[in-house]
N, C-alpha and C. Protein backbone atom coordinates (compact mmCIF):
# COMPACT_ATOMS: atom_id res chain seq x y z
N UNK A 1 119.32 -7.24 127.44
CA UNK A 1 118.71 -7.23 126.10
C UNK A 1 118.86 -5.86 125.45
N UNK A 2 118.89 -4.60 126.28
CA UNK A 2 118.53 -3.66 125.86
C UNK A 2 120.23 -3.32 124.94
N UNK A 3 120.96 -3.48 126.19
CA UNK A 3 122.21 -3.48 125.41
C UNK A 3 122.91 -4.10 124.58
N UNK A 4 122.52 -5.01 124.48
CA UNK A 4 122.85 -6.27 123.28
C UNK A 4 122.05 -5.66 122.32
N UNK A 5 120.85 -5.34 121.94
CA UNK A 5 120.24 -5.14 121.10
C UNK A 5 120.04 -3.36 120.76
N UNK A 6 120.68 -2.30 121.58
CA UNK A 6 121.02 -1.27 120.82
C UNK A 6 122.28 -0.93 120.83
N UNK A 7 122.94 -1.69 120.97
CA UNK A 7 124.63 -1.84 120.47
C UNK A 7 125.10 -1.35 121.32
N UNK A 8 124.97 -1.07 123.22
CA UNK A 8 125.66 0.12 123.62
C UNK A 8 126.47 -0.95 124.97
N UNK A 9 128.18 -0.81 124.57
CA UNK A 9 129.24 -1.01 125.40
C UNK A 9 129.63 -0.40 126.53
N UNK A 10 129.06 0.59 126.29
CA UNK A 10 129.68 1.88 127.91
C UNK A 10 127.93 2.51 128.13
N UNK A 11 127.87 3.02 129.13
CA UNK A 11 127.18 3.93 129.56
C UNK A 11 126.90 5.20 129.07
N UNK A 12 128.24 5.60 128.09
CA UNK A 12 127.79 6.72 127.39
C UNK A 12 127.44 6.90 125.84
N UNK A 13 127.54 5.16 125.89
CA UNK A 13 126.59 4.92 124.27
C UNK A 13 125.44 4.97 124.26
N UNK A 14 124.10 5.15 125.55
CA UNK A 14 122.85 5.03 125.83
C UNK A 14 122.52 6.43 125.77
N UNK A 15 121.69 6.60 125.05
CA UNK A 15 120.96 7.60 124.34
C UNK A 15 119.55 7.49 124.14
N UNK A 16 118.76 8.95 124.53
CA UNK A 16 117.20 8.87 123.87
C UNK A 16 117.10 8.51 122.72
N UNK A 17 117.90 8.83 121.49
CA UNK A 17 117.45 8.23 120.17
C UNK A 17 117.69 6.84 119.98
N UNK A 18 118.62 6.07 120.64
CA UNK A 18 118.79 4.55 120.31
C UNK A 18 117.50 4.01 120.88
N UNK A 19 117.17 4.53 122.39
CA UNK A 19 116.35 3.59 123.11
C UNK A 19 115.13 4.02 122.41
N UNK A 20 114.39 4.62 121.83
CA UNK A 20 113.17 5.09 120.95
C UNK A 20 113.26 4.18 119.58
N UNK A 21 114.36 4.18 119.12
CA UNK A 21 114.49 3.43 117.58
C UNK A 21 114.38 1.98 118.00
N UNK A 22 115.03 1.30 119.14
CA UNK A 22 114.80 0.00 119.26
C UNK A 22 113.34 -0.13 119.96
N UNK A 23 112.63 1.28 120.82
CA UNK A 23 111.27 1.46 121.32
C UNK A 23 110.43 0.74 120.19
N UNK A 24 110.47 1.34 118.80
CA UNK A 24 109.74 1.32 118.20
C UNK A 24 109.62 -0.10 117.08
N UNK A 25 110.49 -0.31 116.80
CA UNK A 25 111.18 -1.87 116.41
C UNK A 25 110.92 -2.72 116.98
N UNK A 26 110.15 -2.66 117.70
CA UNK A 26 109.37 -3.86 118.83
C UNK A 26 108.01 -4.45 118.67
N UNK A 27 107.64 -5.31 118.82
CA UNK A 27 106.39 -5.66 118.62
C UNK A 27 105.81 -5.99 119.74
N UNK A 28 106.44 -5.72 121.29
CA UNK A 28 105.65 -6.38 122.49
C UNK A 28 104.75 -5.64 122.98
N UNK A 29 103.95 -5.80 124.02
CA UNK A 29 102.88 -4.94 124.46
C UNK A 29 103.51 -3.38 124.87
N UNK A 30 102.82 -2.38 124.67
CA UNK A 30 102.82 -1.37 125.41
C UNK A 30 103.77 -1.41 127.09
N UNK A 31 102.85 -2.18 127.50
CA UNK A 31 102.99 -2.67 128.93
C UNK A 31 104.64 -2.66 129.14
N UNK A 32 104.86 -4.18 128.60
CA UNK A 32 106.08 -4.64 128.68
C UNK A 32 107.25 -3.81 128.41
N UNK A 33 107.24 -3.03 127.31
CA UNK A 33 107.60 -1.79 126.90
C UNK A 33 108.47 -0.62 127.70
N UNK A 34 107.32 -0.12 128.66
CA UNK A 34 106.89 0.69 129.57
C UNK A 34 108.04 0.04 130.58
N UNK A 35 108.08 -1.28 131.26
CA UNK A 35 108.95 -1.75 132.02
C UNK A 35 110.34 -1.58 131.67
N UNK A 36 110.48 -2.49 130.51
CA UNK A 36 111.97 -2.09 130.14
C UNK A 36 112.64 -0.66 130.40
N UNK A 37 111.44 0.51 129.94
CA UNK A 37 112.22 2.05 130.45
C UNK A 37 112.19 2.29 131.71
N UNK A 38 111.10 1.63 132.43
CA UNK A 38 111.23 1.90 134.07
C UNK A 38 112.70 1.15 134.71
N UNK A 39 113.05 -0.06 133.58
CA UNK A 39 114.11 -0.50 134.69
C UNK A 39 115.89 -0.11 133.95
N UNK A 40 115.35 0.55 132.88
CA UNK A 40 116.66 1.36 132.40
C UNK A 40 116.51 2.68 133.10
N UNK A 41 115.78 3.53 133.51
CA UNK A 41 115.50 4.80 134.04
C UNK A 41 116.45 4.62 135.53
N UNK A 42 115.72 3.30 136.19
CA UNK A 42 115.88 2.89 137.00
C UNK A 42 117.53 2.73 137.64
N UNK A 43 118.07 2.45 136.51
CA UNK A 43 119.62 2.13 136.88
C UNK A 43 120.44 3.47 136.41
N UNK A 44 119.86 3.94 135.20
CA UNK A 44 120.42 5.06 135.12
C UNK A 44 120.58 6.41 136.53
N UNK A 45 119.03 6.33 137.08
CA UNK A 45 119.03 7.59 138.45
C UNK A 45 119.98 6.91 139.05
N UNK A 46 120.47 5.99 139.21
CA UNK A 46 120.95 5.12 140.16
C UNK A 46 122.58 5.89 140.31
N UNK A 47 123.32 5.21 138.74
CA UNK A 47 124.54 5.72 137.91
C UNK A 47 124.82 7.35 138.44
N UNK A 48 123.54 8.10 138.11
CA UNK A 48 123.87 9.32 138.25
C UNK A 48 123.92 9.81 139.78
N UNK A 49 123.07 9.01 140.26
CA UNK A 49 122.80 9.22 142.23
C UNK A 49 124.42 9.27 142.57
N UNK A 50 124.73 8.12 142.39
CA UNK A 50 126.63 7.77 142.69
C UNK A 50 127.27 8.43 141.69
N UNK A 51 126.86 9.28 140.89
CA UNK A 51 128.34 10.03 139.98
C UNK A 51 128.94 9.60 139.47
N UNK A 52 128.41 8.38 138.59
CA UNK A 52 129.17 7.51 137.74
C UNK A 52 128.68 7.76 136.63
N UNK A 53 127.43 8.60 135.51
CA UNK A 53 126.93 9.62 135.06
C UNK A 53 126.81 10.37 135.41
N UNK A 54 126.92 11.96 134.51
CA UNK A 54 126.31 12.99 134.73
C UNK A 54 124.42 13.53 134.35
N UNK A 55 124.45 12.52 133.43
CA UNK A 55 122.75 12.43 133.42
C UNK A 55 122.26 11.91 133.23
N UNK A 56 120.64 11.32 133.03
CA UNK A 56 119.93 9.81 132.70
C UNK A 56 119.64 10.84 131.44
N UNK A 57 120.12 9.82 130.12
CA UNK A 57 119.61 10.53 128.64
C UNK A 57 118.23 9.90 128.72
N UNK A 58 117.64 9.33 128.90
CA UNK A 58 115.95 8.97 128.63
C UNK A 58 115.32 9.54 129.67
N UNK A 59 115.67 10.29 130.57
CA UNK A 59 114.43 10.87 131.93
C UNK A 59 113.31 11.68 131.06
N UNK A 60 113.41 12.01 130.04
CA UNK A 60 112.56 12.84 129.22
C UNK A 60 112.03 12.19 128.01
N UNK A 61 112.04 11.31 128.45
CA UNK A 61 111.75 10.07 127.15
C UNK A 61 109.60 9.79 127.99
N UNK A 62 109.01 10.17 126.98
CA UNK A 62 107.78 9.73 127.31
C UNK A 62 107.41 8.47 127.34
N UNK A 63 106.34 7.70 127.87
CA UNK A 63 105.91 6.39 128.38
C UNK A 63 105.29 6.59 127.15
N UNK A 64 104.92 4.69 126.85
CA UNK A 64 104.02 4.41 125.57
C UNK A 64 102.28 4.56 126.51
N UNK A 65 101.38 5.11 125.90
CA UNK A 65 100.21 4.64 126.55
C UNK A 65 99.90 3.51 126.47
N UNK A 66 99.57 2.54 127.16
CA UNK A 66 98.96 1.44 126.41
C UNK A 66 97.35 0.90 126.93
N UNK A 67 96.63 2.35 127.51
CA UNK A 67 95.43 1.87 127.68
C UNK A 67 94.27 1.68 126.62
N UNK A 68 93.69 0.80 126.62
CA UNK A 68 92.82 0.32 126.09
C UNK A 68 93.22 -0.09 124.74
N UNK A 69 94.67 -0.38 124.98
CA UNK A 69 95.50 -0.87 123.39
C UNK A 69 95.92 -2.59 124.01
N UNK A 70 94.86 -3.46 123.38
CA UNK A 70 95.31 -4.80 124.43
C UNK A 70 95.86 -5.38 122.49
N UNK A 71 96.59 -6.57 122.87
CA UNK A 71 97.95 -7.14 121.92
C UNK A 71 96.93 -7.91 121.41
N UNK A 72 95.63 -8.47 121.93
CA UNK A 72 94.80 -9.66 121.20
C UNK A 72 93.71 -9.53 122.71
N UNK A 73 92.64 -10.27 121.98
CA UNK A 73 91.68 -10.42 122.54
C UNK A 73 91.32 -11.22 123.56
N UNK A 74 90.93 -11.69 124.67
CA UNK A 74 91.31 -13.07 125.23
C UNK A 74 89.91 -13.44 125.44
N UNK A 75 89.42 -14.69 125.24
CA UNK A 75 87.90 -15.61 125.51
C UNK A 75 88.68 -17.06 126.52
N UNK A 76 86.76 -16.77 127.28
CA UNK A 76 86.70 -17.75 128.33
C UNK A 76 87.07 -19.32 127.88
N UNK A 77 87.33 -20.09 128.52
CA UNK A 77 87.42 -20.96 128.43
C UNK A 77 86.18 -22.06 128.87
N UNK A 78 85.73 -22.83 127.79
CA UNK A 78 84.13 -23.44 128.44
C UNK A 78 84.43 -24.41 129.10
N UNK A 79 83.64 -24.94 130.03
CA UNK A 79 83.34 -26.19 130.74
C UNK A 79 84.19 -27.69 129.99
N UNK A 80 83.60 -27.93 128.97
CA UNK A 80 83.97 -29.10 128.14
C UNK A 80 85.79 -28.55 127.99
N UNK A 81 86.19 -27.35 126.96
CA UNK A 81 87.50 -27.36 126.86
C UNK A 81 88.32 -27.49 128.26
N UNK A 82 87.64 -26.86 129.35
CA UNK A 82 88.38 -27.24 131.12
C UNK A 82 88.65 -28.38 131.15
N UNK A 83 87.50 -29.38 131.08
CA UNK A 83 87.69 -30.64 130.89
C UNK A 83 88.75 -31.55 130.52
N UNK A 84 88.88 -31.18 129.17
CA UNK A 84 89.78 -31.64 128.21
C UNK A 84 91.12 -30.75 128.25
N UNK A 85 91.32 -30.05 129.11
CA UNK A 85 92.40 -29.91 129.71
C UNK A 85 92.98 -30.46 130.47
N UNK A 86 92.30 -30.44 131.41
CA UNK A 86 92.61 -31.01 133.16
C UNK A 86 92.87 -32.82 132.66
N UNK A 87 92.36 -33.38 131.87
CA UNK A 87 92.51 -34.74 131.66
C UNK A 87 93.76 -35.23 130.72
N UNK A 88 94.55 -33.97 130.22
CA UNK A 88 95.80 -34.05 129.69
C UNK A 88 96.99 -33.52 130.44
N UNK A 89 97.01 -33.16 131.41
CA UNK A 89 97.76 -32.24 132.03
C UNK A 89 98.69 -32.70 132.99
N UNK A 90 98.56 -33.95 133.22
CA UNK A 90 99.06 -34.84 134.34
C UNK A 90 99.47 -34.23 135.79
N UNK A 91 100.76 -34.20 135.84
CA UNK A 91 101.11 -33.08 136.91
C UNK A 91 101.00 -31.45 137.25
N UNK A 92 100.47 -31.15 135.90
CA UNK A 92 100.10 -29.49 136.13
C UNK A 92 98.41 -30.10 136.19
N UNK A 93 97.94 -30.42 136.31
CA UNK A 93 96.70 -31.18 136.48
C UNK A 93 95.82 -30.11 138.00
N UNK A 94 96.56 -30.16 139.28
CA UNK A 94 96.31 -29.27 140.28
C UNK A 94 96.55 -27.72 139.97
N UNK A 95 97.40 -27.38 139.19
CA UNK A 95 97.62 -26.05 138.94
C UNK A 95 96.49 -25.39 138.26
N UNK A 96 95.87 -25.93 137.34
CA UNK A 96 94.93 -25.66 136.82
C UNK A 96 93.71 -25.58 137.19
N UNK A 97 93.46 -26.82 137.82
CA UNK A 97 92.13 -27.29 138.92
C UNK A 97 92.34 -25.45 139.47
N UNK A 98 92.99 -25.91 140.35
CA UNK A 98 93.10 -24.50 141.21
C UNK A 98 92.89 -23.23 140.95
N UNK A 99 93.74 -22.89 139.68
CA UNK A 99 93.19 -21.52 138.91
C UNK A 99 91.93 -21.34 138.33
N UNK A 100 91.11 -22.58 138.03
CA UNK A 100 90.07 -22.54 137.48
C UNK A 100 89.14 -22.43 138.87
N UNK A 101 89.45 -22.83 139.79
CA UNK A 101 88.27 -22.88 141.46
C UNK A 101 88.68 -21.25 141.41
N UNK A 102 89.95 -21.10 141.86
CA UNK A 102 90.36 -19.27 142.50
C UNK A 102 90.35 -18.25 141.65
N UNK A 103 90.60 -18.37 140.47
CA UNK A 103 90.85 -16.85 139.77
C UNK A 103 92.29 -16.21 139.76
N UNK A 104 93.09 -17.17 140.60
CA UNK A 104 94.51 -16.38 141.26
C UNK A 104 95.13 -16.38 139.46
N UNK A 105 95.81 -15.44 139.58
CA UNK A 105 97.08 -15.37 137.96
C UNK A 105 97.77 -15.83 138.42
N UNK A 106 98.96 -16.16 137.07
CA UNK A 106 100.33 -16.62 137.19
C UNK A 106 101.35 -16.22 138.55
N UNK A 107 101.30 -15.53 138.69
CA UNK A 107 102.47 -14.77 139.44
C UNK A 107 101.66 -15.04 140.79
N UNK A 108 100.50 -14.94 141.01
CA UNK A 108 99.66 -14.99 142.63
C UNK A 108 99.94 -16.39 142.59
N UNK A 109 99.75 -17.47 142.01
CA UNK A 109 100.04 -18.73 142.30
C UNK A 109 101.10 -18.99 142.64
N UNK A 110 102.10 -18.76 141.45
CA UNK A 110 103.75 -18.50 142.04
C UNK A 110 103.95 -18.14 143.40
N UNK A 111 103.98 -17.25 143.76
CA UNK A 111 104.04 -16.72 145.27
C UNK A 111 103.10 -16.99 146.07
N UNK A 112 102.06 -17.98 146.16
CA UNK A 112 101.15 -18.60 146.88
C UNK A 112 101.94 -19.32 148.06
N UNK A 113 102.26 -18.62 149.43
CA UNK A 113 102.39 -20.28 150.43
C UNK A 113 101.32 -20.29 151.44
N UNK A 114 102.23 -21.46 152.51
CA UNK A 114 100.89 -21.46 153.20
C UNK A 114 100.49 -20.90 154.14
N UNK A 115 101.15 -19.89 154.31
CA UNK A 115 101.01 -19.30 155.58
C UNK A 115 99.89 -17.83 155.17
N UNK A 116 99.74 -17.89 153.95
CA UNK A 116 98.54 -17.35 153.25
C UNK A 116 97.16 -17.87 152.89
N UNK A 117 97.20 -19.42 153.19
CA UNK A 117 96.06 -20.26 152.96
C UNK A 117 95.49 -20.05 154.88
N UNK A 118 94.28 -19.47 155.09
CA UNK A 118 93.38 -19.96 156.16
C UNK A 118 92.41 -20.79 155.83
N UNK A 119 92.77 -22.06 155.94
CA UNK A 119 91.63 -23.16 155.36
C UNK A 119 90.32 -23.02 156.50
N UNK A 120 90.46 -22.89 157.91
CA UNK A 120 89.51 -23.02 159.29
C UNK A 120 88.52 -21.92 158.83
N UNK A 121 88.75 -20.48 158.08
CA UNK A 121 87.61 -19.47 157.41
C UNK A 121 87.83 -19.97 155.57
N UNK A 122 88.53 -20.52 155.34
CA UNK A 122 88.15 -21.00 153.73
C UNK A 122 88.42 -19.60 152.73
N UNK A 123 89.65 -19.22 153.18
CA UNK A 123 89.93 -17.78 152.39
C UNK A 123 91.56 -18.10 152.32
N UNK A 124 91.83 -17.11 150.99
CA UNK A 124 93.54 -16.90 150.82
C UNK A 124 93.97 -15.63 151.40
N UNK A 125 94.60 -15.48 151.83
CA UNK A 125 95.00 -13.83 152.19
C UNK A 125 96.22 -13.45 151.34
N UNK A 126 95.88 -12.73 150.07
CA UNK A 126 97.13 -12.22 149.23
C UNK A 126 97.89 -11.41 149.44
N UNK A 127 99.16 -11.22 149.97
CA UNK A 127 99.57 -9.80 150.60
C UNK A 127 99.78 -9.25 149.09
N UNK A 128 100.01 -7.93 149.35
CA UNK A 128 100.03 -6.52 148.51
C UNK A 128 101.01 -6.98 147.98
N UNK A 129 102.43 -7.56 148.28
CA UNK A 129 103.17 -7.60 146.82
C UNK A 129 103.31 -8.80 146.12
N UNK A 130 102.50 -9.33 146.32
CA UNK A 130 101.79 -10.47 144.93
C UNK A 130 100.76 -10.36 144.48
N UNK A 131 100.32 -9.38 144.33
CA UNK A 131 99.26 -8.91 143.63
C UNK A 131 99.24 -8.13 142.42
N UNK A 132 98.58 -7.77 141.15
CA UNK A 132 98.85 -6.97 140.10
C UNK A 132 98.48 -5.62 140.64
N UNK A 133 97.64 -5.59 141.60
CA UNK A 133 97.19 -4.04 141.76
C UNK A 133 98.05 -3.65 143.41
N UNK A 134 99.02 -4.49 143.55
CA UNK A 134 99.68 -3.78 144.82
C UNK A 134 99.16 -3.80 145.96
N UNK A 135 97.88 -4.43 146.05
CA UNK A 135 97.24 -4.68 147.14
C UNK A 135 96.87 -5.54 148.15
N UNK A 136 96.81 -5.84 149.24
CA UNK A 136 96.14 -6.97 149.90
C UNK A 136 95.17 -7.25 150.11
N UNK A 137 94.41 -8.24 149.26
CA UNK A 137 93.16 -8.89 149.71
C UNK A 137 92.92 -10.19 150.10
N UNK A 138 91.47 -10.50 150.09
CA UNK A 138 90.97 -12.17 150.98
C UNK A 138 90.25 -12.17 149.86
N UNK A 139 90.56 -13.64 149.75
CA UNK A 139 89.38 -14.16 148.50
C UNK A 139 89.13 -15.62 148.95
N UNK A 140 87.90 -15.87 149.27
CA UNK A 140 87.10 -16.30 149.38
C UNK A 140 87.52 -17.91 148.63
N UNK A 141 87.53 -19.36 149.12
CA UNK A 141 87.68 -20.00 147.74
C UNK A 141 86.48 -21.31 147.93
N UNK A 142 86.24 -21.98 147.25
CA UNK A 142 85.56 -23.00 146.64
C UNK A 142 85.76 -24.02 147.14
N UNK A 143 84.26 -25.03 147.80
CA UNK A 143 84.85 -26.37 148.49
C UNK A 143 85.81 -27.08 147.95
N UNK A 144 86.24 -27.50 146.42
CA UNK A 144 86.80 -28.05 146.06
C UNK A 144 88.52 -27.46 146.16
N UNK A 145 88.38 -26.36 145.83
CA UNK A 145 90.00 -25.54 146.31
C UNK A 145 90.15 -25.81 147.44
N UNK A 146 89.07 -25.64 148.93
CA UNK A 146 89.70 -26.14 149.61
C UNK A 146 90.28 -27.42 149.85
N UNK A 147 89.23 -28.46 149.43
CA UNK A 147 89.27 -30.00 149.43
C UNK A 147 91.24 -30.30 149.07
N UNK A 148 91.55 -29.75 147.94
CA UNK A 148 92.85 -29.91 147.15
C UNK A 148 93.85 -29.36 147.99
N UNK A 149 93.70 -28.06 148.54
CA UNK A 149 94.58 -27.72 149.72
C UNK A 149 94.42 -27.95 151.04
N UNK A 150 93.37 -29.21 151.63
CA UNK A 150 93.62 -30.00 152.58
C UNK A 150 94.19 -30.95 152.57
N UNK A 151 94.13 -31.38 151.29
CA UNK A 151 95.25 -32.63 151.11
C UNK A 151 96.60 -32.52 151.25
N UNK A 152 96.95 -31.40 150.16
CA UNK A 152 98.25 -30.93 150.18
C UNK A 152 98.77 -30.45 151.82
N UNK A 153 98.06 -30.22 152.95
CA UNK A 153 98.21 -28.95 153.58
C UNK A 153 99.44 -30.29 154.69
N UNK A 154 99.16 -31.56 154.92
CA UNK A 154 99.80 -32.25 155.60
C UNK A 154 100.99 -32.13 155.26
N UNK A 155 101.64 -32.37 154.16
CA UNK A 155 103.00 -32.58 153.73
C UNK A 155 103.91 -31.35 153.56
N UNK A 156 103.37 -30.30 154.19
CA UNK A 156 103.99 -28.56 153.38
C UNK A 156 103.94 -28.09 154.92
N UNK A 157 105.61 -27.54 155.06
CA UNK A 157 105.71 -26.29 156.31
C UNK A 157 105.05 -25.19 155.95
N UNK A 158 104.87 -24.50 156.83
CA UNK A 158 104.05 -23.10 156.92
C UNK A 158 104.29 -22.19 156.27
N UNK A 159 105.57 -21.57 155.69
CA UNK A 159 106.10 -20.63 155.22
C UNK A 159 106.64 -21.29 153.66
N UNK A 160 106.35 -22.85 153.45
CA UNK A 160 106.83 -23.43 151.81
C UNK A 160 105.71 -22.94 150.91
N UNK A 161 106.22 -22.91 149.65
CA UNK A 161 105.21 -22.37 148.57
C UNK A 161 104.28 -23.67 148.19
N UNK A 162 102.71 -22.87 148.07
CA UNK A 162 101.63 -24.39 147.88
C UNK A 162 101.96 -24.99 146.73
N UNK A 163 102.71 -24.68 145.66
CA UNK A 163 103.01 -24.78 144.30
C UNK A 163 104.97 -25.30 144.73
N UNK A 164 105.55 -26.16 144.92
CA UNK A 164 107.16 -25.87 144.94
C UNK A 164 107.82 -26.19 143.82
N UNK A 165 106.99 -26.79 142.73
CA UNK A 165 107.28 -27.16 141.25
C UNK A 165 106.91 -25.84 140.40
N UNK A 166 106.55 -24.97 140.77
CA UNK A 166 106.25 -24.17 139.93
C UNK A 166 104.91 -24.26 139.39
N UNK A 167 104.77 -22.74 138.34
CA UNK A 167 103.36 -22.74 137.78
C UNK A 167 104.15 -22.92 136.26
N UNK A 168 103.15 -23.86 135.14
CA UNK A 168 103.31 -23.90 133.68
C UNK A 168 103.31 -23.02 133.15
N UNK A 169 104.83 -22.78 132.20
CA UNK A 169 104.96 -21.65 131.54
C UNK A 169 104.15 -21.49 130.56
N UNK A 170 103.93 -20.49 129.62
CA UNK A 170 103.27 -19.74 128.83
C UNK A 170 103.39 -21.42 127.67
N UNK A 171 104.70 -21.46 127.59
CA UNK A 171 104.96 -22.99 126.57
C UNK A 171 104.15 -24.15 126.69
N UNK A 172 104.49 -24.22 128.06
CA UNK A 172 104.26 -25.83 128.52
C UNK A 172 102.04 -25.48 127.96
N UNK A 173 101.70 -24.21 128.49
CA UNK A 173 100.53 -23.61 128.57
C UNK A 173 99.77 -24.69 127.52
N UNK A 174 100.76 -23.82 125.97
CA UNK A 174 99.98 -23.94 124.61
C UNK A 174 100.15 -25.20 124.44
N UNK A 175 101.63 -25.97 125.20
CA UNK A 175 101.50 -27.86 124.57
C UNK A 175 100.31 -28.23 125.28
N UNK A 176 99.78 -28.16 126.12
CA UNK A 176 99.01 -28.86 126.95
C UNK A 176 97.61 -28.48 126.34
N UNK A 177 96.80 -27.32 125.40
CA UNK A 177 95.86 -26.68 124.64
C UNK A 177 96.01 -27.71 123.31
N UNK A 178 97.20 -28.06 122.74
CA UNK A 178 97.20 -29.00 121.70
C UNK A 178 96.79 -29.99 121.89
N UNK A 179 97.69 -30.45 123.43
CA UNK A 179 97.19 -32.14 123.72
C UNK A 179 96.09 -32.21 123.72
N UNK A 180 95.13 -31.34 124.03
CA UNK A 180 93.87 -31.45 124.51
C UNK A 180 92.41 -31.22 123.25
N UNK A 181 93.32 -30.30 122.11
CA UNK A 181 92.66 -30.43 121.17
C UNK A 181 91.79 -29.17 121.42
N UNK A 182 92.50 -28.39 121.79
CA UNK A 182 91.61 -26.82 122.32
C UNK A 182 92.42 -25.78 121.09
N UNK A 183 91.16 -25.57 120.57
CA UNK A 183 92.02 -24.36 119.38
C UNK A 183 92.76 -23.08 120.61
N UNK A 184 93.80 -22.42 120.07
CA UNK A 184 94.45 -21.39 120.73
C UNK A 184 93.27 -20.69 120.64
N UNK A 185 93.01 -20.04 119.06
CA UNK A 185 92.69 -19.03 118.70
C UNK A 185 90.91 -19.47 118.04
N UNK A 186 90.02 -18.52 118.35
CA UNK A 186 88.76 -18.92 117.77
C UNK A 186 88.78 -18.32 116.54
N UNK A 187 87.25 -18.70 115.79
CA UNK A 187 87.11 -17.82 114.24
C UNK A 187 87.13 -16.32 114.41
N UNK A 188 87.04 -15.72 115.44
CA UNK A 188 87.06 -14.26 115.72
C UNK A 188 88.22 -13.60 116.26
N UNK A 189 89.11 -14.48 115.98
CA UNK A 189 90.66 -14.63 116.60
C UNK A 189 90.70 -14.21 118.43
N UNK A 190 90.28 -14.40 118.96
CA UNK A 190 90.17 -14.23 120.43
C UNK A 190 90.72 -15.54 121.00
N UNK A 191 92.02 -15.49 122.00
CA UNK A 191 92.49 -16.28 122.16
C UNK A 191 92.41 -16.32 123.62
N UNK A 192 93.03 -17.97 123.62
CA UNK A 192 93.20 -18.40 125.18
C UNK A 192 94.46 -18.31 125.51
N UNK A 193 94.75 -18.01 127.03
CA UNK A 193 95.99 -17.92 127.25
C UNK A 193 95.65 -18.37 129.09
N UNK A 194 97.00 -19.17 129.80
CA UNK A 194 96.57 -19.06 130.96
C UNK A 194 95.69 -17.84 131.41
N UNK A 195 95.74 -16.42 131.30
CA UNK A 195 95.11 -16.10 131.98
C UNK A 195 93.70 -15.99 132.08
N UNK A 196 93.19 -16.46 130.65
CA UNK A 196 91.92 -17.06 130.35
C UNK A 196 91.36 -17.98 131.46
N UNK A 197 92.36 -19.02 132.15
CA UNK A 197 91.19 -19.87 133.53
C UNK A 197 90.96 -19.12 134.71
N UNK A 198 91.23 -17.20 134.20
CA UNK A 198 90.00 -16.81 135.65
C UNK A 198 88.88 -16.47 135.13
N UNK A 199 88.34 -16.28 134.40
CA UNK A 199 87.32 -16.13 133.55
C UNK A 199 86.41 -17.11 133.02
C-alpha cells in the first residue's frame, strides 16, 4: 500500500518527506499508523543490515502519539440488543455467544485452540502471543462458555482452532447489527463495534 500509494518503484524513491505527506493524508487511527512505520522501518533496517541500502530515510521520522486520541467512542451493548443479535446470526451465532460469556477480542478468538481450553478447572490459558498486551494469562469462563465448549470439545483434535471457520469480519459484524435492527451509532454518536461484546 505504502508503495502504491506514495509512488515509490525502487528503494531509493522512499523518503521521510513522502512517507509524512501520505502520514498525514490519512484518516486511520494513530495506532494503525504507527504500524505501517514499524513495518516500513522494519524492512528498511533489514535492506540496510544486508547492504542493499545505505540508510533507513524514516529512522528519524517520529511516531504519531495516539494516546488518549481514540477514532470514536465505543458503548456497551445491552441485554435485549445481545439478544437480537444472537437470534440473527445463524452460524456466527457461537462466536458471539462466546465473546459475550469470555471477553476474548477478535484476534484471541482467532487464535483460540484447544489445547488452551482446560475445561476439568473451567479456565482458558492465553499464551503471550495472542494477546494485545503480550502476555499470558487464565481467564476464568462462564458455565455456559463452558457448556458450548463441551459440546464442541468431542469433534476437535487438541492442537485444531475452537473457531476453524473463522471469527466475523468487521463487515459481516455491521450486516448482522442491521439484521438485527441494532443502531451502529447512538444519539451521542458512540458506537458499537465487535469489540463492544466484552463490555
Amino acid at each position: 500500500r505504502l508503495a502504491t500509494e506514495c509512488g515509490w518503484k525502487r528503494t531509493s524513491d522512499i523518503s521521510a518527506a513522502s512517507f509524512v505527506a501520505w502520514r498525514h493524508a490519512q484518516t486511520l487511527a494513530p495506532k494503525t499508523l504507527n504500524h505501517y512505520q514499524n513495518a516500513l522501518s522494519a524492512l528498511l533496517d533489514w535492506l540496510k543490515g544486508t547492504g542493499r541500502v545505505m540508510v533507513n530515510p524514516i529512522e528519524l521520522v517520529g511516531k504519531i502519539d495516539g494516546c488518549g486520541k481514540q477514532t470514536f467512542t465505543r458503548r456497551a451493548m445491552n441485554d435485549a440488543e445481545a439478544q437480537r443479535l444472537l437470534a440473527v446470526s445463524d452460524q456466527r451465532r457461537p462466536v458471539y455467544l462466546f465473546a459475550l460469556h469470555t471477553g476474548l477480542r477478535r484476534a484471541e478468538l482467532r487464535a483460540l485452540r484447544w489445547h488452551d481450553v482446560d475445561l476439568d478447572r473451567s479456565v482458558i490459558r492465553l499464551r503471550a502471543e495472542t494477546t494485545k498486551a503480550r502476555r499470558a494469562d487464565v481467564l476464568p469462563i462462564t458455565p455456559v462458555a463452558r457448556a458450548m465448549l463441551q459440546a464442541w470439545r468431542e469433534s476437535a483434535s487438541d492442537g485444531s482452532l475452537v473457531f476453524p471457520n473463522g471469527i466475523p469480519s468487521h463487515h459481516t459484524f455491521r450486516a448482522d447489527l442491521e439484521a438485527a435492527k441494532i443502531a451502529r451509532e447512538d444519539a451521542r454518536g458512540h458506537r458499537l463495534d465487535f469489540h463492544a461484546l466484552r463490555t
